[in-house]
Protein backbone atom coordinates (compact mmCIF):
# COMPACT_ATOMS: atom_id res chain seq x y z
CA UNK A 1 -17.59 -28.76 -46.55
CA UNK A 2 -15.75 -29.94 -43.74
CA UNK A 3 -12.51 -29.26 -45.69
CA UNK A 4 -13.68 -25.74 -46.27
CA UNK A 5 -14.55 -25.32 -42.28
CA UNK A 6 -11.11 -26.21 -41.83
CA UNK A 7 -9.23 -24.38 -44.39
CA UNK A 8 -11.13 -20.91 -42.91
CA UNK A 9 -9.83 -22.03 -39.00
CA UNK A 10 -6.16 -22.76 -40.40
CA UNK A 11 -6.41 -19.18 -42.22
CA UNK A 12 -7.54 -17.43 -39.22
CA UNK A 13 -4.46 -18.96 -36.59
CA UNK A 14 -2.36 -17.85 -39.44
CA UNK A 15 -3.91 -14.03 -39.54
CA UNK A 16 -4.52 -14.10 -35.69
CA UNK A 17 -1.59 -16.58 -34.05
CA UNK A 18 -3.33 -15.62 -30.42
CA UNK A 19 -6.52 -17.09 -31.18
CA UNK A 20 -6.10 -19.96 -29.53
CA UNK A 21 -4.82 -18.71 -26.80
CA UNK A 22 -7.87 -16.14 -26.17
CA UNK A 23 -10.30 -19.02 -24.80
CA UNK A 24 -7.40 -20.71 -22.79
CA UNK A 25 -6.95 -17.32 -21.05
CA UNK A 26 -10.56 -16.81 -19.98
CA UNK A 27 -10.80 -20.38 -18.90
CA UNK A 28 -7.61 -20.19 -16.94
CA UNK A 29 -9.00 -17.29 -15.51
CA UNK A 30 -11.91 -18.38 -14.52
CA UNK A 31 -10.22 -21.34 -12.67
CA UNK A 32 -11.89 -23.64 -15.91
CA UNK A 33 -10.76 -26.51 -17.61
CA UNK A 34 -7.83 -25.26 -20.48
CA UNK A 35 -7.76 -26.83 -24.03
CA UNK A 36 -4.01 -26.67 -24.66
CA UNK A 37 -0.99 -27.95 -21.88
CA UNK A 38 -0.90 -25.36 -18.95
CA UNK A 39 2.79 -25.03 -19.93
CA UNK A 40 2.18 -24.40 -23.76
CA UNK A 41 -0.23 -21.10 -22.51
CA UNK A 42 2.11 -20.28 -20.26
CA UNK A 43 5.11 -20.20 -22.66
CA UNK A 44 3.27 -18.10 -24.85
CA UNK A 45 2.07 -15.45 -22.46
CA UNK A 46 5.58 -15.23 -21.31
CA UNK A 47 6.65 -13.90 -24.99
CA UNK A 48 3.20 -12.35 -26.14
CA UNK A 49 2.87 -8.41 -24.93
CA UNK A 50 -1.31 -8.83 -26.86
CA UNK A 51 -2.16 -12.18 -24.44
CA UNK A 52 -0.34 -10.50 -21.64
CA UNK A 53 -2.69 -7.29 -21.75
CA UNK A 54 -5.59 -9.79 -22.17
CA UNK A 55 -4.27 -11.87 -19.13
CA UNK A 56 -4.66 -8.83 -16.62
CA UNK A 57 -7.98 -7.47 -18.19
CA UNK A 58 -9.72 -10.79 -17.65
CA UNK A 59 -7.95 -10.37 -13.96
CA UNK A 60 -9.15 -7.56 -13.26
CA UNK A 61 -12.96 -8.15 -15.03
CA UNK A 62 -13.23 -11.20 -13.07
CA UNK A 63 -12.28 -9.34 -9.53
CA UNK A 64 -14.68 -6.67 -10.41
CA UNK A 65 -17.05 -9.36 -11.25
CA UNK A 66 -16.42 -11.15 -8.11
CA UNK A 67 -16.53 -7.84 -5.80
CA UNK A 68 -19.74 -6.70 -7.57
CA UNK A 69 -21.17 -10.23 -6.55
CA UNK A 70 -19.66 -9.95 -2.97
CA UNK A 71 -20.70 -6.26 -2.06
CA UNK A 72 -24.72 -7.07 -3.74
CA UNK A 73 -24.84 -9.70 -0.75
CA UNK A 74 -27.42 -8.68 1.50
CA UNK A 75 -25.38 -10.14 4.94
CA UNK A 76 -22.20 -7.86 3.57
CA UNK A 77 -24.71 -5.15 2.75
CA UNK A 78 -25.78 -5.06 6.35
CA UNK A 79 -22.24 -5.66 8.09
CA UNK A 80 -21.22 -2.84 5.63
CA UNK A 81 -23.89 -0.16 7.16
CA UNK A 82 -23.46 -1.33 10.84
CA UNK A 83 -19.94 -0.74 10.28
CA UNK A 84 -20.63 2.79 8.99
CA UNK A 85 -22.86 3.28 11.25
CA UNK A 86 -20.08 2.80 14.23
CA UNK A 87 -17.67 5.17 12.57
CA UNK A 88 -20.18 7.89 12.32
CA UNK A 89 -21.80 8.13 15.42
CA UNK A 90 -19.15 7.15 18.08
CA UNK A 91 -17.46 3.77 19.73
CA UNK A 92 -14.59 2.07 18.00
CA UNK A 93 -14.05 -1.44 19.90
CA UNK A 94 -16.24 -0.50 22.63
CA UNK A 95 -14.53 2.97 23.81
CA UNK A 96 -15.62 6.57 23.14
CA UNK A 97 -13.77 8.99 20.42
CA UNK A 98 -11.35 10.74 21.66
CA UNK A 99 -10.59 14.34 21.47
CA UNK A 100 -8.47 15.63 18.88
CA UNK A 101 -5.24 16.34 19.41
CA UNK A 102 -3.44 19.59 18.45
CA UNK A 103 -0.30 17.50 17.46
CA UNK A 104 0.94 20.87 16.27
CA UNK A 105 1.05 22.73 19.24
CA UNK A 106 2.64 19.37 20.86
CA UNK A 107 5.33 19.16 18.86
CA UNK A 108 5.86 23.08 18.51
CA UNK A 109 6.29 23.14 22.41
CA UNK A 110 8.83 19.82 22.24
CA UNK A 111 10.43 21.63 19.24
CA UNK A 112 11.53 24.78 21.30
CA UNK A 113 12.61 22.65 24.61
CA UNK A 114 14.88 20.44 22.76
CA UNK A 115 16.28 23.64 20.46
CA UNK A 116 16.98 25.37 24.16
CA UNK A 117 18.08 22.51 25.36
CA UNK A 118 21.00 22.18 23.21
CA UNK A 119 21.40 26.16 23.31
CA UNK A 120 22.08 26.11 27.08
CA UNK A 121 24.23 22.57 26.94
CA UNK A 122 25.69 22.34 24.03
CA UNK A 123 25.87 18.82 22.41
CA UNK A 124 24.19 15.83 24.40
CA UNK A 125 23.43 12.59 23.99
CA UNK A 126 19.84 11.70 22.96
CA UNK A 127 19.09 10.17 26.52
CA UNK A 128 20.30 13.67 28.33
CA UNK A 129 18.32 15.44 25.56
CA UNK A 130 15.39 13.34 27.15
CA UNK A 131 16.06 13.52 30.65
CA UNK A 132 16.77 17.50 30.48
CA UNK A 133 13.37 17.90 28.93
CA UNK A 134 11.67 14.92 30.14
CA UNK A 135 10.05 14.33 26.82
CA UNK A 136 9.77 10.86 25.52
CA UNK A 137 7.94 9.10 22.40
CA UNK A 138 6.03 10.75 20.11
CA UNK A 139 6.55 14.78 20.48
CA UNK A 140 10.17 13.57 21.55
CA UNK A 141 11.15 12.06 18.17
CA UNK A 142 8.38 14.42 16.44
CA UNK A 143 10.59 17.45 17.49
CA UNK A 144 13.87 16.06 16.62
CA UNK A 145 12.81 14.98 13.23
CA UNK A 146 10.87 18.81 12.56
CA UNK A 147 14.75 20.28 13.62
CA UNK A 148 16.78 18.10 11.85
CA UNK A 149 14.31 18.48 8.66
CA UNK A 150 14.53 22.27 8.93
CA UNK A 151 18.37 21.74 9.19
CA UNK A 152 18.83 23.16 12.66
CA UNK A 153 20.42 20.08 14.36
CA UNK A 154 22.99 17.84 13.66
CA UNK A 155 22.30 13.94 14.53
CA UNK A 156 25.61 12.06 15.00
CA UNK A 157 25.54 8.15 15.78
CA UNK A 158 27.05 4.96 14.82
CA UNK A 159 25.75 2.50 11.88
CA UNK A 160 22.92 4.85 11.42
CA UNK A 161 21.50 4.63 15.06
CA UNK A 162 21.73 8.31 16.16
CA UNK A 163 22.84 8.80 19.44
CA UNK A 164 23.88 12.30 19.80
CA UNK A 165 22.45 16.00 18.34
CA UNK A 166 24.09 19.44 18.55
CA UNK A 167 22.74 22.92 17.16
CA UNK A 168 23.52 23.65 13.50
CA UNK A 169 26.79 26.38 13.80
């Protein structure tokens, strides 16, 4: 009898070479003890496209286990509404919402002083560009990148740090 037990396991490695691999995957997964050298496993997933496959769906079974378990806390449940509850009805860190900003009107209006800019003057550096207009940051580099996307700038520089821009002939 025990012959036959055996027979039927050394049959089924020889149909199914994985097999004994499918355990040591779950375990290792899990964090559990393995049955075979951590190398041995390791060798064969690095050959085996089947254990592979099963490698990342026990990964990513066991983090949807482990978020499931996580997120049904009743302490995360509760940090998770007050949290909600912040972004829907006002302060973030302590301070009010602010407005909205109409970034496109912003960088519309930045747009048409740097394009008249380098009408009236010609080429300039990116510092006179600045200066002449007395725009800085955000619409500044905004407005540049809007003209030189719609191709009606040039941007000339050294080791790809611009430093000057002209109008497109």
């Amino acid at each position: 009898m025990g012959k036959n037990k055996n027979s039927k396991a050394g049959q089924a490695l020889k149909t199914n070479p994985c097999e004994k691999y499918e355990l040591a995957i779950t375990n290792y997964v899990l964090g559990e003890k393995i049955d075979i050298p951590q190398k041995e496993l390791f060798d064969h997933l690095a050959q085996c496209p089947s254990c592979q496959g099963d490698l990342r769906n026990w990964r990513a079974t066991y983090a949807t286990m482990r978020a499931r378990e996580y997120a049904g806390r009743p302490e995360v449940q509760q940090r998770t509404q007050a949290f909600i509850h912040k972004l829907v009805t006002g302060p973030v860190h302590g301070e009010p919402l602010q407005p909205v900003i109409d970034t496109e009107r912003i960088v519309g209006l930045a747009t048409g002083e740097i394009y008249n800019c380098l009408k009236k003057n010609g080429p300039l550096s990116l510092s006179l560009i600045r200066k002449n207009t007395g725009l800085e940051g955000y619409p500044f580099y905004e407005a540049m990148g809007w003209l030189n996307q719609e191709k009606k700038i040039i941007v000339r520089g050294k080791n790809d740090q611009p430093e000057y821009a002209e109008l497109q002939p």
